[in-house]
N, C-alpha and C. Protein backbone atom coordinates (compact mmCIF):
# COMPACT_ATOMS: atom_id res chain seq x y z
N UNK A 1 150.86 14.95 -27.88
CA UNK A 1 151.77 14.94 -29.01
C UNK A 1 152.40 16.32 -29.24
N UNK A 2 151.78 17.42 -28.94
CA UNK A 2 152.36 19.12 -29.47
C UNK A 2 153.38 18.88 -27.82
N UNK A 3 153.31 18.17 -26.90
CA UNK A 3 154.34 18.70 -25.68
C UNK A 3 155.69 17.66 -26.44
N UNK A 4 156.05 16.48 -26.98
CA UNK A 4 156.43 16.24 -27.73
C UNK A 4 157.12 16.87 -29.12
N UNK A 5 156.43 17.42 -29.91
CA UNK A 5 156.67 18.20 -30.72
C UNK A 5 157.82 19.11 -30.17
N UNK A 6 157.08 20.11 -29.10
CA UNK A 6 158.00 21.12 -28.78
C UNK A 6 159.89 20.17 -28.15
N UNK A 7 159.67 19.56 -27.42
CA UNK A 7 160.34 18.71 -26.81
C UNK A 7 161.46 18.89 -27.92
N UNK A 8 161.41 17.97 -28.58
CA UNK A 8 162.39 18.11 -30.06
C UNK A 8 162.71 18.70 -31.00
N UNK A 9 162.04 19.96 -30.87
CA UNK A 9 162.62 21.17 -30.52
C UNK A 9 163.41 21.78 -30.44
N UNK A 10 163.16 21.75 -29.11
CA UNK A 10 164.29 21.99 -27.97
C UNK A 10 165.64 21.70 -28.19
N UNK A 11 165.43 20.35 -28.15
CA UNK A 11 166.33 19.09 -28.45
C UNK A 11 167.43 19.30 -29.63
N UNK A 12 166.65 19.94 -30.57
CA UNK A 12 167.38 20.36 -31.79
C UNK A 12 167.91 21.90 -31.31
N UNK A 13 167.37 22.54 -31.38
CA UNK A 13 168.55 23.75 -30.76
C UNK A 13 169.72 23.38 -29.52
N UNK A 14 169.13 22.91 -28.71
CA UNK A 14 170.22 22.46 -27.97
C UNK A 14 171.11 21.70 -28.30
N UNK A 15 171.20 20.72 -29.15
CA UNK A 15 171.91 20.14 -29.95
C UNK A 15 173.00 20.81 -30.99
N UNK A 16 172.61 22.33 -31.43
CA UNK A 16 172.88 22.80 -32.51
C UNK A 16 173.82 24.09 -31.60
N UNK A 17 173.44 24.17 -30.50
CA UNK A 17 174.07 24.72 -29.78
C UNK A 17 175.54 24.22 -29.31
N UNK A 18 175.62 22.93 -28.83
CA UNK A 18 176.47 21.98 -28.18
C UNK A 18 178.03 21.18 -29.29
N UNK A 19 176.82 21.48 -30.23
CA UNK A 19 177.42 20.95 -31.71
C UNK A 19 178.71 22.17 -31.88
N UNK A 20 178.17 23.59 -31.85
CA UNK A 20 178.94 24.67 -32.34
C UNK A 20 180.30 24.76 -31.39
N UNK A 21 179.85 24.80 -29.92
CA UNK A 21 180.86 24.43 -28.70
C UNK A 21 181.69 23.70 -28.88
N UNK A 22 181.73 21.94 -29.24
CA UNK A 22 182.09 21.01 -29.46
C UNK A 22 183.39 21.30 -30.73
N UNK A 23 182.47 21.80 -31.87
CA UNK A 23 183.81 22.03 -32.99
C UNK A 23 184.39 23.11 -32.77
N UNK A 24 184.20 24.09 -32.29
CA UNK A 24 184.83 25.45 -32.13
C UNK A 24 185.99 25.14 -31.27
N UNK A 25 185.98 24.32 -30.15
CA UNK A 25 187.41 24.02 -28.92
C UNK A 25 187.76 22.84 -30.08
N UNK A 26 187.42 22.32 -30.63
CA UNK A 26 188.43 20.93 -30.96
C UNK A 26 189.25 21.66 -32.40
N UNK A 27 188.49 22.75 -32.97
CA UNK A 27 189.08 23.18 -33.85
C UNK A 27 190.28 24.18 -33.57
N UNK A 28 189.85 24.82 -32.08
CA UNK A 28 191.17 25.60 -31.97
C UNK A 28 192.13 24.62 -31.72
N UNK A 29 192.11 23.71 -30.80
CA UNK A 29 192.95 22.74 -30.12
C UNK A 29 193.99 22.30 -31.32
N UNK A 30 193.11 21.71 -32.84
CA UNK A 30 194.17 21.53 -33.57
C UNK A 30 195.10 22.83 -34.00
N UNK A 31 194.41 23.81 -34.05
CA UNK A 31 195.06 25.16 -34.48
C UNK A 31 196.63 24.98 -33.89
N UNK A 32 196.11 24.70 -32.81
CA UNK A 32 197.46 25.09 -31.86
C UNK A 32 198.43 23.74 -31.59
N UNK A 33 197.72 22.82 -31.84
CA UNK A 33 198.35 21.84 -32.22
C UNK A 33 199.29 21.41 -33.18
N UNK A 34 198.63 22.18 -34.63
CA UNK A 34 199.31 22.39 -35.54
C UNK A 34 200.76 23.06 -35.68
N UNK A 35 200.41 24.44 -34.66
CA UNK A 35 201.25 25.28 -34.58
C UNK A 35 202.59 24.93 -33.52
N UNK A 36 201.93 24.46 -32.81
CA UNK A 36 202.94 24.26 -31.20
C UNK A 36 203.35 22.85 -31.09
N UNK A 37 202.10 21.71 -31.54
CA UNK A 37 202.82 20.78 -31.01
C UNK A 37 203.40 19.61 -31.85
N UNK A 38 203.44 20.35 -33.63
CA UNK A 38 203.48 19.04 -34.60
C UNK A 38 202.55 18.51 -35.16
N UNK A 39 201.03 18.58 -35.08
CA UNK A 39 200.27 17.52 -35.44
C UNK A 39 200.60 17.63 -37.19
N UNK A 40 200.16 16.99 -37.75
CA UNK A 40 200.52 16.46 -38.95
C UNK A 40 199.14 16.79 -39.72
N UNK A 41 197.87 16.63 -39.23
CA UNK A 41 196.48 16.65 -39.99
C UNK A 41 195.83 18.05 -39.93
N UNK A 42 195.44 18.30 -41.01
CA UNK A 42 194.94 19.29 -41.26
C UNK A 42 193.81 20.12 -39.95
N UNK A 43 193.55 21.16 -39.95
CA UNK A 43 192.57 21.90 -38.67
C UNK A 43 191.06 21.04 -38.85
N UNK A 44 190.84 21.56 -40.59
CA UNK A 44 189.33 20.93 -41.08
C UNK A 44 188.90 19.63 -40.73
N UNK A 45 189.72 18.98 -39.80
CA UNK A 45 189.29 17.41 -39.87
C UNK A 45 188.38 17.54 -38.64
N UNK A 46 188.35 18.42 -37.86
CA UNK A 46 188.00 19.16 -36.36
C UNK A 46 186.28 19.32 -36.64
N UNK A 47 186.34 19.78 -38.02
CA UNK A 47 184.79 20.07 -38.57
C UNK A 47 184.06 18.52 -38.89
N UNK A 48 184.80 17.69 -39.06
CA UNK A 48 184.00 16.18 -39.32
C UNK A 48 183.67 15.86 -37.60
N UNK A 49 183.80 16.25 -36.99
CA UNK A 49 182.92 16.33 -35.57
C UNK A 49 181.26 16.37 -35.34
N UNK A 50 181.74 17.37 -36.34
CA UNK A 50 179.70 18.17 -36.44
C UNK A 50 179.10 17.38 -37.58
N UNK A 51 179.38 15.99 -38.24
CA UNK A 51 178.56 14.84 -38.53
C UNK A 51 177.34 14.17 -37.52
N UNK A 52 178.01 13.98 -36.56
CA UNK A 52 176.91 12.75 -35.47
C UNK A 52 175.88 14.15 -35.20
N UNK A 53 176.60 15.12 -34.98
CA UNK A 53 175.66 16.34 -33.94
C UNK A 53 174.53 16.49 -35.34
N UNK A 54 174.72 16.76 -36.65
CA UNK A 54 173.85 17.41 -37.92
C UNK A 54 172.82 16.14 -37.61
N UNK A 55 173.47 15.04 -37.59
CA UNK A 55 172.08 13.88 -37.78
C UNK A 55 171.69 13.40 -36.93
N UNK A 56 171.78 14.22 -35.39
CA UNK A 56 171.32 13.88 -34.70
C UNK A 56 169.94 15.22 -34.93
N UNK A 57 170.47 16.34 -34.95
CA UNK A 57 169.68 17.42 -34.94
C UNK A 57 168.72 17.18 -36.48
N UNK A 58 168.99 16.26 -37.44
CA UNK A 58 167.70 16.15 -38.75
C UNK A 58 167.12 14.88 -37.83
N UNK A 59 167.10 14.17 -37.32
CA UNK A 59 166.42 13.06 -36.65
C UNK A 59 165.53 14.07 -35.62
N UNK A 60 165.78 14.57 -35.11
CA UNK A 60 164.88 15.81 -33.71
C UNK A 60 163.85 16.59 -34.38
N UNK A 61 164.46 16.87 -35.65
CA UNK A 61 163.35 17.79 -36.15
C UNK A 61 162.58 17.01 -37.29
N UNK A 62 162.70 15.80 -37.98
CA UNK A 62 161.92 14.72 -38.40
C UNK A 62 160.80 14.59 -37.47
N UNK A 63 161.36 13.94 -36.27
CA UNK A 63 160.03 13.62 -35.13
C UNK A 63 159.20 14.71 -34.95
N UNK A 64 159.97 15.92 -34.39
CA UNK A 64 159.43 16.88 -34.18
C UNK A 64 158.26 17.44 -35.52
N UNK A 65 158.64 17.66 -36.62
CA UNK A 65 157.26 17.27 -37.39
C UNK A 65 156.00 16.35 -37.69
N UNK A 66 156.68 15.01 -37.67
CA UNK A 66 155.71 13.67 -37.47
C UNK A 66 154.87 13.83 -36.14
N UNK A 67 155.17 14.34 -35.05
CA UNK A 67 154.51 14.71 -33.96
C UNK A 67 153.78 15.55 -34.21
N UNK A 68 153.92 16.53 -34.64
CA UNK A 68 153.60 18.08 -34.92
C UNK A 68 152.18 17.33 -35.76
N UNK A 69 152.40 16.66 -37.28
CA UNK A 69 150.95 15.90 -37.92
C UNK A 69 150.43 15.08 -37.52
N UNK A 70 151.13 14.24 -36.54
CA UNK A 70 150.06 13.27 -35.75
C UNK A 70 149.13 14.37 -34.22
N UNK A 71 149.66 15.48 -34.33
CA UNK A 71 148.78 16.19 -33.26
C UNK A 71 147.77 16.53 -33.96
N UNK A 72 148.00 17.43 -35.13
CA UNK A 72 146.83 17.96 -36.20
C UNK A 72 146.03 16.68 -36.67
């Protein structure tokens, strides 16, 4: 159960990592989108991206505790 534990973890930083990547290019993309090619919607909508990634990363570290007390 603690190789588990760590596992999700992991899982959650890497996640939190991938998450930051993910909105950072889609947020410039509108930047410049905005600027160059017309888009119409605001940059901030770029940040409703990092929804699925946040609850994926509170689900990783849920387990990752429940593991963590079912080891103890």
């Amino acid at each position: 159960m603690k190789r588990l534990s760590i596992c999700f973890i992991v899982l959650a930083v890497l996640l939190s990592d991938i998450m930051c990547a993910v909105v950072a290019y889609s947020y410039c993309d509108m930047q410049w989108g905005i600027q160059y090619a017309g888009y119409s919607v605001p940059a901030w909508i770029a940040l409703l991206l990092g929804i699925p990634f946040l609850i994926g990363i509170a689900v990783c570290i849920a387990l990752s505790i429940f593991f963590k007390k079912k080891y103890q």
